[in-house]
Protein backbone atom coordinates (compact mmCIF):
# COMPACT_ATOMS: atom_id res chain seq x y z
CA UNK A 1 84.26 101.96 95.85
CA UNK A 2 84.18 104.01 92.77
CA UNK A 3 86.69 105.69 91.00
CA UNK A 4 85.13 109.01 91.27
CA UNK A 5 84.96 108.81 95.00
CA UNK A 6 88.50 107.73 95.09
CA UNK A 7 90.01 110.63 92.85
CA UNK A 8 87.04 112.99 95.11
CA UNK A 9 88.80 111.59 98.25
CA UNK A 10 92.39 111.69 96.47
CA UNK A 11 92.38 115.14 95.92
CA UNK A 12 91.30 116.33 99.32
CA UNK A 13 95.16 115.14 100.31
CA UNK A 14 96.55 117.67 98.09
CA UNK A 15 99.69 119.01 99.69
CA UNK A 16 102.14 121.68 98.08
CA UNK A 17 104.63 121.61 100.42
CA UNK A 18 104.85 118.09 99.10
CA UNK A 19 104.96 118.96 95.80
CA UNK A 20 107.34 121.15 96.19
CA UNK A 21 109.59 118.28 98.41
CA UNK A 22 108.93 115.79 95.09
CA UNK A 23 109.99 118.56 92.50
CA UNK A 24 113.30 118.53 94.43
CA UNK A 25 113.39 115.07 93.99
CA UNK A 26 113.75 115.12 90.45
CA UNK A 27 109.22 113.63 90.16
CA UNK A 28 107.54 115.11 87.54
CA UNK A 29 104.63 117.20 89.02
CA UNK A 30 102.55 118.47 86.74
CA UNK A 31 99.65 116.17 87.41
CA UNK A 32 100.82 115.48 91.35
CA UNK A 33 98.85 116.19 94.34
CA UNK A 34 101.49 115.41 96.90
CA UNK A 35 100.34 112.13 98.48
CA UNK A 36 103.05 110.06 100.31
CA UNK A 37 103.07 106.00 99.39
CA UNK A 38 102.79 105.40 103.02
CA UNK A 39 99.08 107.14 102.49
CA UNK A 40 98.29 105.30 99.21
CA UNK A 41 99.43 102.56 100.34
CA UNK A 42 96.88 102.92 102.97
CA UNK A 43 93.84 104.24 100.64
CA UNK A 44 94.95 100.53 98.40
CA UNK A 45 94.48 98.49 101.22
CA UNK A 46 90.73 100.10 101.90
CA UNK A 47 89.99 99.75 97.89
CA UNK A 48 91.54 96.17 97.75
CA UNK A 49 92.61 94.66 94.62
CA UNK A 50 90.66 95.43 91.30
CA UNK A 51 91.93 95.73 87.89
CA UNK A 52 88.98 97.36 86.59
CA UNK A 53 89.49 99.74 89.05
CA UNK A 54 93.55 100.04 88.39
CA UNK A 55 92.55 101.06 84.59
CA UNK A 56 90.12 103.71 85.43
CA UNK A 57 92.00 104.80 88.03
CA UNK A 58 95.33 105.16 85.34
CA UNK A 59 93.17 106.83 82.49
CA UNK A 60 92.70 109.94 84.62
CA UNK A 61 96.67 111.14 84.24
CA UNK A 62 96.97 112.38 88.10
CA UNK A 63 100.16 111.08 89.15
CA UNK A 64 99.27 109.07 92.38
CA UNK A 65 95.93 108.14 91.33
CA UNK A 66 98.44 106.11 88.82
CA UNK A 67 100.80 105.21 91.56
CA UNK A 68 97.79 103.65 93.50
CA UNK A 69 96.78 102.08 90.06
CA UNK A 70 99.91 99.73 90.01
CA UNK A 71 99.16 98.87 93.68
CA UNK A 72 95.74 97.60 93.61
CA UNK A 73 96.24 96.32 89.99
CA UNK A 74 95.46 92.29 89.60
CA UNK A 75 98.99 91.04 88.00
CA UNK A 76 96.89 88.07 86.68
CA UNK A 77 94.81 90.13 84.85
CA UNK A 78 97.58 92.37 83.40
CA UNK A 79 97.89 92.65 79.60
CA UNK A 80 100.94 92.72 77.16
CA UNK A 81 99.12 94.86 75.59
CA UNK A 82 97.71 97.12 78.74
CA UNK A 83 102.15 96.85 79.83
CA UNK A 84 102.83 98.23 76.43
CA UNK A 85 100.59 101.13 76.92
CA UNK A 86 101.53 102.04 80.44
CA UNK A 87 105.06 102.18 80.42
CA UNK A 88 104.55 104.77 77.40
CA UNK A 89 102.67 106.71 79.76
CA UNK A 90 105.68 106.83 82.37
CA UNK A 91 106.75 110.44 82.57
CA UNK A 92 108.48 109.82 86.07
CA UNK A 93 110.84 107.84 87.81
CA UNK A 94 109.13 106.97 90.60
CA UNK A 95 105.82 106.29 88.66
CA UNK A 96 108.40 103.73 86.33
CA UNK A 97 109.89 102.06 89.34
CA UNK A 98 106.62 101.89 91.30
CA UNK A 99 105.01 99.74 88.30
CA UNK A 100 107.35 97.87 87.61
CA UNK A 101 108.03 96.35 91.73
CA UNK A 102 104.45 96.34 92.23
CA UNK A 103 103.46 95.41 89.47
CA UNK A 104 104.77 94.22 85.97
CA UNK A 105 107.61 92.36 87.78
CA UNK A 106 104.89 89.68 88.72
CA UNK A 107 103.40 88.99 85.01
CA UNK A 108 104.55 86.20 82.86
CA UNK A 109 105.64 88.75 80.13
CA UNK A 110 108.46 90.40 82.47
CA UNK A 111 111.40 88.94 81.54
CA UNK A 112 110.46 89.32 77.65
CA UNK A 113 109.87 93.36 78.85
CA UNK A 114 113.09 93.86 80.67
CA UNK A 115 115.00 92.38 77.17
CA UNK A 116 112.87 94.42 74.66
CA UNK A 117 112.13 97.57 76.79
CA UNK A 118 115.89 98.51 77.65
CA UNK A 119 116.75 98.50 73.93
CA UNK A 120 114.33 101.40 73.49
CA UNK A 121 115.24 104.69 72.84
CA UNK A 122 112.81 106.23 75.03
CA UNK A 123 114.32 107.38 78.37
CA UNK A 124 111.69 105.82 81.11
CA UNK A 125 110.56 102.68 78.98
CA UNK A 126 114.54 101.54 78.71
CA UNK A 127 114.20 102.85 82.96
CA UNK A 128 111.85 100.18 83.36
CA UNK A 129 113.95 97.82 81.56
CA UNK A 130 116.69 98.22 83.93
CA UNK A 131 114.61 98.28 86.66
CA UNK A 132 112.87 95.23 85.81
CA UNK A 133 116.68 93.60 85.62
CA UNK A 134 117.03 95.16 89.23
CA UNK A 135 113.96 94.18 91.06
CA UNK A 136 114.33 90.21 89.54
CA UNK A 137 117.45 90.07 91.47
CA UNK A 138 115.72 90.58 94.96
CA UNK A 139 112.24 88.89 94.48
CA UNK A 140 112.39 86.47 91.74
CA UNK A 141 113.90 82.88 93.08
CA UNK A 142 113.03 81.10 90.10
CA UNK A 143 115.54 82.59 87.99
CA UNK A 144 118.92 81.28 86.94
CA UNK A 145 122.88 82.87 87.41
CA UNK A 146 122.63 82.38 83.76
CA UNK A 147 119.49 84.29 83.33
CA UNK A 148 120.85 87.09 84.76
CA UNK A 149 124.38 86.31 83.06
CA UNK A 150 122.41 87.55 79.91
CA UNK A 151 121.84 91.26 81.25
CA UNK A 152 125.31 91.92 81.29
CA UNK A 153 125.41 92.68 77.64
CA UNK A 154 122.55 95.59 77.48
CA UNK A 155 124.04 96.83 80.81
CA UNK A 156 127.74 96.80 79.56
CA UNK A 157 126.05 98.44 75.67
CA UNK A 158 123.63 101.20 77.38
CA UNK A 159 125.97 101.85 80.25
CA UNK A 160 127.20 104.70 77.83
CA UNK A 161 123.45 106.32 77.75
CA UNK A 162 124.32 109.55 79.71
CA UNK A 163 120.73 110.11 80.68
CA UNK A 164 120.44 110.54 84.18
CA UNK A 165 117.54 108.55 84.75
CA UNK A 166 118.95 105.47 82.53
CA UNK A 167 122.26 105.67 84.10
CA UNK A 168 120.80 105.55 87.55
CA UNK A 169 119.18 102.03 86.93
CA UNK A 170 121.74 100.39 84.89
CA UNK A 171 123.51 101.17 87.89
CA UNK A 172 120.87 99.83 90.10
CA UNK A 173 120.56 96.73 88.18
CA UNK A 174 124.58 95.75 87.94
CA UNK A 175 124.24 96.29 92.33
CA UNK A 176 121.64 94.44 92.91
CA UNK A 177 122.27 91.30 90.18
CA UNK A 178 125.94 91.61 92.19
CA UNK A 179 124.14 91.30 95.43
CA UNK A 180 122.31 88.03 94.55
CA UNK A 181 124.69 85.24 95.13
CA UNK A 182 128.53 85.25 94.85
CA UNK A 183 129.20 83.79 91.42
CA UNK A 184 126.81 86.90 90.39
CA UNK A 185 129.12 88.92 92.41
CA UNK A 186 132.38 88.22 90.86
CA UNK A 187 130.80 88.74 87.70
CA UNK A 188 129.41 91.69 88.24
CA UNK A 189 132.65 92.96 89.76
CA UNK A 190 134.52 91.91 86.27
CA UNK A 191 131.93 94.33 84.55
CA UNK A 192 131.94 97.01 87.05
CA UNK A 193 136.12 97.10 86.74
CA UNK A 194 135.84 97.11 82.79
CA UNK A 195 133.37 99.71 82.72
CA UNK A 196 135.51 102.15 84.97
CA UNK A 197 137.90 102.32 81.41
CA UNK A 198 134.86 103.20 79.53
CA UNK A 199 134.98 106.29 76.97
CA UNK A 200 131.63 107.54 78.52
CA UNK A 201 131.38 109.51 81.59
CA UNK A 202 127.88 107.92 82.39
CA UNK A 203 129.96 104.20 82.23
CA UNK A 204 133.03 105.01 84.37
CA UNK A 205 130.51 106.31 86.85
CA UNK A 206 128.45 102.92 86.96
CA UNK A 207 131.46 101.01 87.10
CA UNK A 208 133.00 102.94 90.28
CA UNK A 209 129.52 103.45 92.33
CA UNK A 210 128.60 99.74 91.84
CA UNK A 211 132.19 98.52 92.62
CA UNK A 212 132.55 100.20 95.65
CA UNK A 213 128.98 98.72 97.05
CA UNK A 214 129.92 95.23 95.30
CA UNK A 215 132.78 94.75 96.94
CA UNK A 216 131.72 95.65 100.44
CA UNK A 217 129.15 92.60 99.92
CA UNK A 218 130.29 89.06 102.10
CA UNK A 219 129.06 85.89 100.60
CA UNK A 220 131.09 83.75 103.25
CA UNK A 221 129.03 83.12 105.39
């Protein structure tokens, strides 16, 4: 299939009511034609996996064109150089989180990502960070309590960043780390408890919204 029959077919989905829904949302619109993931999701299973595809598919800026980009993307064939590029080009949450569980979360150069990417001063790259950190808890088995032991400085240093959409995924990473195992949960609890006496608004919140889901988690059994 080519990619001007899939952006041709894309756009005859356009749906402003949908639009409107994702504005609400807090999704950056300009370049969105209101296509659900369920539906993409779809369209990517009818394309099938092809990177060259992915790329051309990314280079034309519409928002789900890029969503279905990161779905039908081959993670073996992913760049550091084509990651670097991309997550500049994140001007949305859900475009950031979409990449980086579809997507960059499977490439050898993840973990090295997470690290350097949530030091950055721009607002979705350190996102992606963070949710890199979050989405390693739930799907990658090959990593360590002390792997994840090493998040908990940047989380405890950017938990000040009062940026909604930074806050919101240090957040999510602290929960889900927490959620992995229980020695990850009692540290993760020790954090969540010291960052309640932060000086930050942005880290007392953190602290109190992941305590109260961390400590409703039962490792007992």
């Amino acid at each position: 299939m080519e990619t001007n029959k899939i952006i041709s077919d894309l756009k005859k989905f356009k749906n402003q009511h949908n639009i409107n829904g994702m504005q609400r949302f807090g999704i950056n619109v300009e370049n969105a034609l209101g296509i659900s993931m369920t539906a993409l999701r779809n369209i990517a299973k009818e394309i099938g996996v092809n990177h060259e595809i992915a790329l051309e598919l990314w280079d034309t800026e519409i928002h789900e064109a890029r969503l279905l980009a990161t779905i039908i993307d081959e993670y073996k064939k992913v760049t550091k150089t084509q990651m670097n590029t991309w997550v500049k080009d994140f001007d949305s949450w859900d475009l950031c989180d979409q990449c980086c569980n579809n997507l960059f979360r499977k490439t050898p150069y993840a973990i090295d990502k997470s690290f350097e990417w949530s030091k950055s001063e721009k607002e979705f790259i350190r996102r992606a960070g963070f949710v890199l950190m979050a989405v390693f808890a739930v799907h990658n088995k090959q990593m360590t309590n002390e792997d994840f032991l090493k998040y908990f400085p940047l989380i405890e240093m950017y938990s000040s960043d009062e940026r909604n959409f930074v806050k919101k995924s240090v957040n999510w990473a602290l929960r889900q780390i927490g959620k992995r195992n229980a020695e990850l949960n009692k540290e993760s609890i020790l954090l969540a408890e010291k960052l309640i006496y932060s000086e930050s608004k942005s880290g007392k919140w953190i602290g109190k919204d992941a305590l109260r889901e961390l400590k409703l988690r039962n490792f007992s059994n």
